[in-house]
N, C-alpha and C. Protein backbone atom coordinates (compact mmCIF):
# COMPACT_ATOMS: atom_id res chain seq x y z
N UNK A 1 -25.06 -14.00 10.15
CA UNK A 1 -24.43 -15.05 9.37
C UNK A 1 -24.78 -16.40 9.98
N UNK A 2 -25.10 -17.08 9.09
CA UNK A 2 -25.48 -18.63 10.05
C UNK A 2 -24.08 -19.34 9.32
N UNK A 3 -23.81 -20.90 10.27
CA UNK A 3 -22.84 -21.39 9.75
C UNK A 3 -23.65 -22.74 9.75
N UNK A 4 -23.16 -23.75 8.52
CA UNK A 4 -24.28 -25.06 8.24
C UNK A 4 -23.08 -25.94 8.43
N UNK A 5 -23.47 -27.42 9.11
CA UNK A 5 -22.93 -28.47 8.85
C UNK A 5 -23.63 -28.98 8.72
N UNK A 6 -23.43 -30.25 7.54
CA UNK A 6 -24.21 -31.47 6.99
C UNK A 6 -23.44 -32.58 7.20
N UNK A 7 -23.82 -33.68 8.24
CA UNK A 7 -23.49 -35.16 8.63
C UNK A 7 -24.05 -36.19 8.19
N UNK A 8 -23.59 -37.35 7.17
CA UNK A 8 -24.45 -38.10 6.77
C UNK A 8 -23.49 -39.43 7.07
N UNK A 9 -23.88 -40.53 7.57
CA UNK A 9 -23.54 -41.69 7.67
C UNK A 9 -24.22 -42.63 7.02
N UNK A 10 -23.35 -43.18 6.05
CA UNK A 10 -24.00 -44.05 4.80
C UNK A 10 -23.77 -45.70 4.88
N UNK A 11 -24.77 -46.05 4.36
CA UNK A 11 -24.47 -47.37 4.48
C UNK A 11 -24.18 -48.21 6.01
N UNK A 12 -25.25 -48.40 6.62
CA UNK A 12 -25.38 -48.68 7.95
C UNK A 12 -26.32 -49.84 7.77
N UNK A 13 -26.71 -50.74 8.54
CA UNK A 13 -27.50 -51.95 8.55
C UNK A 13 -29.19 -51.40 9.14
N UNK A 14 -29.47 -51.76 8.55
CA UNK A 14 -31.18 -50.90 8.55
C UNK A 14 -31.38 -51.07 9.95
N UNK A 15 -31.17 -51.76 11.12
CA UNK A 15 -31.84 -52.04 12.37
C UNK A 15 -30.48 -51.29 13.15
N UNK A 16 -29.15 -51.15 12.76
CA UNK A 16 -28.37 -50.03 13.18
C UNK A 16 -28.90 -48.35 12.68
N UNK A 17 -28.73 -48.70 11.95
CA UNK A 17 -29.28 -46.84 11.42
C UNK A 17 -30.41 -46.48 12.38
N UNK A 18 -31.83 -47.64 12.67
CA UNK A 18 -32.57 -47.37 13.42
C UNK A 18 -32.64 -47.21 14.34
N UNK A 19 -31.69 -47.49 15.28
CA UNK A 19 -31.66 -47.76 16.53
C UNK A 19 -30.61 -46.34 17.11
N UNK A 20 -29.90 -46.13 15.85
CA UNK A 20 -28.68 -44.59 16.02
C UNK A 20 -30.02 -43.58 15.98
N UNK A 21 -30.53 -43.81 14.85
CA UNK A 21 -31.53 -42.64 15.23
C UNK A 21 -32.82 -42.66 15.79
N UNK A 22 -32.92 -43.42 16.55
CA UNK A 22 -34.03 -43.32 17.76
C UNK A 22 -33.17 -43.35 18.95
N UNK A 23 -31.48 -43.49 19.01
CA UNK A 23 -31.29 -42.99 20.34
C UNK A 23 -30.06 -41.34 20.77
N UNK A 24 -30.65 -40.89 19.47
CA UNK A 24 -30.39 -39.80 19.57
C UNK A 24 -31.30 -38.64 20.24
N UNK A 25 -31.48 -38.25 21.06
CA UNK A 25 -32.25 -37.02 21.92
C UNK A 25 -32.00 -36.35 21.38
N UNK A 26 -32.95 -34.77 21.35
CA UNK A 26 -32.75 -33.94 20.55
C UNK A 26 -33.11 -32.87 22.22
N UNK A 27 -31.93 -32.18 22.06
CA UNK A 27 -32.33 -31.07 23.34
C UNK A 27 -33.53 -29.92 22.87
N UNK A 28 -34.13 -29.56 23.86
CA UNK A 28 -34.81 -28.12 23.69
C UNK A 28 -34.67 -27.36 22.70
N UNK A 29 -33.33 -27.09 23.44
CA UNK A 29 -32.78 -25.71 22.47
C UNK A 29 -32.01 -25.79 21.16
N UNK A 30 -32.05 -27.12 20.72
CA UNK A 30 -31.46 -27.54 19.62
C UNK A 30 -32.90 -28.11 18.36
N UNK A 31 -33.62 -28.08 18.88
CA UNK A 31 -34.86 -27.96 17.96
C UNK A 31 -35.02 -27.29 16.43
N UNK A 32 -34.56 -26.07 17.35
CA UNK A 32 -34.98 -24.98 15.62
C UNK A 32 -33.81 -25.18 14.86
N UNK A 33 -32.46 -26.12 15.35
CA UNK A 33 -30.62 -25.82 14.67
C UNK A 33 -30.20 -26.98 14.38
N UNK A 34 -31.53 -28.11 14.76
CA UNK A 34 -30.59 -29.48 14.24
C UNK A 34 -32.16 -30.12 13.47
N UNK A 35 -31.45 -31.12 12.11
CA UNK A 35 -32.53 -31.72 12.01
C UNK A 35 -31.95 -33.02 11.83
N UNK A 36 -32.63 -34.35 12.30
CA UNK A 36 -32.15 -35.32 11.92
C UNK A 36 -33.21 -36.00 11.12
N UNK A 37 -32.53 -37.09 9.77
CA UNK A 37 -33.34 -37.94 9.46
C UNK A 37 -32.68 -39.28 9.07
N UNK A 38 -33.35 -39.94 8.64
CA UNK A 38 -32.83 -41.34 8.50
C UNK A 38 -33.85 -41.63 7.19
N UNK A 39 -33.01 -42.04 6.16
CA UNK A 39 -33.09 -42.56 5.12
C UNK A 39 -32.31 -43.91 4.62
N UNK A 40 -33.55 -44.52 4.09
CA UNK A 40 -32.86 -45.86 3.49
C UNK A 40 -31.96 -46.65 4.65
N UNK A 41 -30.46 -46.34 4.29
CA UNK A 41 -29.39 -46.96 5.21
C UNK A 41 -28.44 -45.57 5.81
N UNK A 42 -29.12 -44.49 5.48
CA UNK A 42 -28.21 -43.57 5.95
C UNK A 42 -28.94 -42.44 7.34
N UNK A 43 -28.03 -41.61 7.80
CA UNK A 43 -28.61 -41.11 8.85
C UNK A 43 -27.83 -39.79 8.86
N UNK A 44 -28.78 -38.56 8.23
CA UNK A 44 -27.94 -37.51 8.24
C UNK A 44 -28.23 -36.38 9.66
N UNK A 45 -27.67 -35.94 9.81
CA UNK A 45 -27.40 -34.30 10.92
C UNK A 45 -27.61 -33.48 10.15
N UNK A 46 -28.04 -32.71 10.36
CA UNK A 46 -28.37 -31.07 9.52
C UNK A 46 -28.03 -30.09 10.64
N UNK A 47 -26.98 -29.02 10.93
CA UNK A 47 -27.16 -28.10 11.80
C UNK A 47 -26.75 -26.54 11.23
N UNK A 48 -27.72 -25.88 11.64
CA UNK A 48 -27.67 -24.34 11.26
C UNK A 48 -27.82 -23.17 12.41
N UNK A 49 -26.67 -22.69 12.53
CA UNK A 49 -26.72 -22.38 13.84
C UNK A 49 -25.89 -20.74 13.42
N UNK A 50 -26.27 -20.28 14.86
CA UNK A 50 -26.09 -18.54 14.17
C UNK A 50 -23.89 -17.88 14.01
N UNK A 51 -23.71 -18.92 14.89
CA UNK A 51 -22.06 -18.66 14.62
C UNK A 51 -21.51 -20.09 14.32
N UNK A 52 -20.10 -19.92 14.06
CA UNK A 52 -19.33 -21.14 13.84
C UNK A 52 -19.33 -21.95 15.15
N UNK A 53 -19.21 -21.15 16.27
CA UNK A 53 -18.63 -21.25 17.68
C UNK A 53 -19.92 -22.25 18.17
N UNK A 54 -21.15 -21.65 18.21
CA UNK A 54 -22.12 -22.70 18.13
C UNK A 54 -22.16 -23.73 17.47
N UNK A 55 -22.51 -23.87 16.19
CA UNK A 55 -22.37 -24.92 14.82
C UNK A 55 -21.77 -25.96 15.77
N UNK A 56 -20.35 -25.75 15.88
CA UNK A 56 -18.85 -26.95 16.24
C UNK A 56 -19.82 -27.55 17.67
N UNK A 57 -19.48 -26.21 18.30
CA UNK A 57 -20.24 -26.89 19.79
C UNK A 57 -21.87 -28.08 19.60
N UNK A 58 -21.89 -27.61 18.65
CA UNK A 58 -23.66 -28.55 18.33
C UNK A 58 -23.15 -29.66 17.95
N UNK A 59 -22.43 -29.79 16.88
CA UNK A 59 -21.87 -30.84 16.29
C UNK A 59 -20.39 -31.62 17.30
N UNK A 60 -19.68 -31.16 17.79
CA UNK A 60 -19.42 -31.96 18.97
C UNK A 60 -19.90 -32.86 19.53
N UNK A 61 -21.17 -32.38 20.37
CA UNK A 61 -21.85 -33.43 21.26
C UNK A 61 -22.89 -34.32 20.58
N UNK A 62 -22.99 -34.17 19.20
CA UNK A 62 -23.91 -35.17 18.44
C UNK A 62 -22.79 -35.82 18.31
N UNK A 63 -21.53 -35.38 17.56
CA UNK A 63 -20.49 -36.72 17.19
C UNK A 63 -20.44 -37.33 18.69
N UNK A 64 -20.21 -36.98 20.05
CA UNK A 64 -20.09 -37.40 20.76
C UNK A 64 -21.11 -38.92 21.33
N UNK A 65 -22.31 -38.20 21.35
CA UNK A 65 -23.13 -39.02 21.12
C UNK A 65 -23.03 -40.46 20.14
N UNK A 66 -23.30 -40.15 19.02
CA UNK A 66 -22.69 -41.34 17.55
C UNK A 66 -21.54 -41.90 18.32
N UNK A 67 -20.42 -41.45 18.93
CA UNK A 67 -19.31 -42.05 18.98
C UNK A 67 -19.67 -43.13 20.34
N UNK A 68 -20.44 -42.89 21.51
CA UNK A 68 -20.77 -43.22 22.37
C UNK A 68 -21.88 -44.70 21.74
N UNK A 69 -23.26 -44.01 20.89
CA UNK A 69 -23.83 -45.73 20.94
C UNK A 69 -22.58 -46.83 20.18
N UNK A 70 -21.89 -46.05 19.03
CA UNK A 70 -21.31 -47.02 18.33
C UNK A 70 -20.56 -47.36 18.95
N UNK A 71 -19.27 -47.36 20.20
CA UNK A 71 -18.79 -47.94 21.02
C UNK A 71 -19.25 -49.10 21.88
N UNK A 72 -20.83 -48.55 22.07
CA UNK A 72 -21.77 -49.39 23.56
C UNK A 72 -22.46 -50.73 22.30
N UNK A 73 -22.59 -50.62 21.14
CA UNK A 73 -22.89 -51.63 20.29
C UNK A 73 -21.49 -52.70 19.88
N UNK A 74 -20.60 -51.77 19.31
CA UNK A 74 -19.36 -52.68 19.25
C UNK A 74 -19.38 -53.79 20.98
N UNK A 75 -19.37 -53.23 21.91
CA UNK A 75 -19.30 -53.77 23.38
C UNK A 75 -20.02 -55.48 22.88
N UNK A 76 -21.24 -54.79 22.83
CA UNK A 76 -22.29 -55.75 22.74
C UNK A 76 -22.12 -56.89 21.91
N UNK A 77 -21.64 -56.80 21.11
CA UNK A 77 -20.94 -57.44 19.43
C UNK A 77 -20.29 -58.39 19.79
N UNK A 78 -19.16 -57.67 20.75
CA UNK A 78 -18.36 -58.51 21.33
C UNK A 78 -18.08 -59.52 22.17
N UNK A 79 -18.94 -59.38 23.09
CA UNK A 79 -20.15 -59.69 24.14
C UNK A 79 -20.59 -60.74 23.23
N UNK A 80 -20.78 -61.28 22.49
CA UNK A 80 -22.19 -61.77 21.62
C UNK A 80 -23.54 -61.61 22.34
N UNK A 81 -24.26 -61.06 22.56
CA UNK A 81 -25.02 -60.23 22.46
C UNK A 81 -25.66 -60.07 21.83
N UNK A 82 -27.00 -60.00 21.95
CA UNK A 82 -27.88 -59.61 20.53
C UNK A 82 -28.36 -58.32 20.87
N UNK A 83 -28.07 -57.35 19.76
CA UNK A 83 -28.80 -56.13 19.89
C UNK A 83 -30.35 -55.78 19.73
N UNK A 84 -30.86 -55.30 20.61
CA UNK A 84 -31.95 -54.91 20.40
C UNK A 84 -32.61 -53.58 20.98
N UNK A 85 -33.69 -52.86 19.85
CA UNK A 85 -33.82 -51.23 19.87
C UNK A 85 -34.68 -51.37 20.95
């Protein structure tokens, strides 16, 4: 049985979306169970993984991730700061 989650974050500022998904790493072993892409203004997760127990665990540390640049950008924001990829 595989279990699928689909993550899409819509409507993002084209040089944010870009910068989320070029600083997303993709591990080894997450190769064949995650796919990411980035479209337009959006940036989806694809994961297919052989249990639920995996799936969550995959998708955990990507939200973790997402939750981590978008914190370290808000910083920056605040900061005035100019972001750059």
């Amino acid at each position: 049985m595989n279990a699928k989650v689909n993550v899409k974050l819509s409507n993002i500022e084209d040089k944010n979306a870009e910068l989320l998904y070029g600083a997303i790493r993709q591990e080894e072993i997450d190769k064949d169970l995650v796919t990411l892409e980035l479209e337009d203004n959006s940036l989806s997760i694809k994961i297919c993984a052989c249990s639920y127990t995996k799936t969550r665990a995959i998708l955990n540390s990507y939200i973790l991730w997402l939750y981590t640049i978008l914190q370290s950008l808000e910083e920056v924001e605040k900061n005035d700061r100019e972001i750059t990829p």
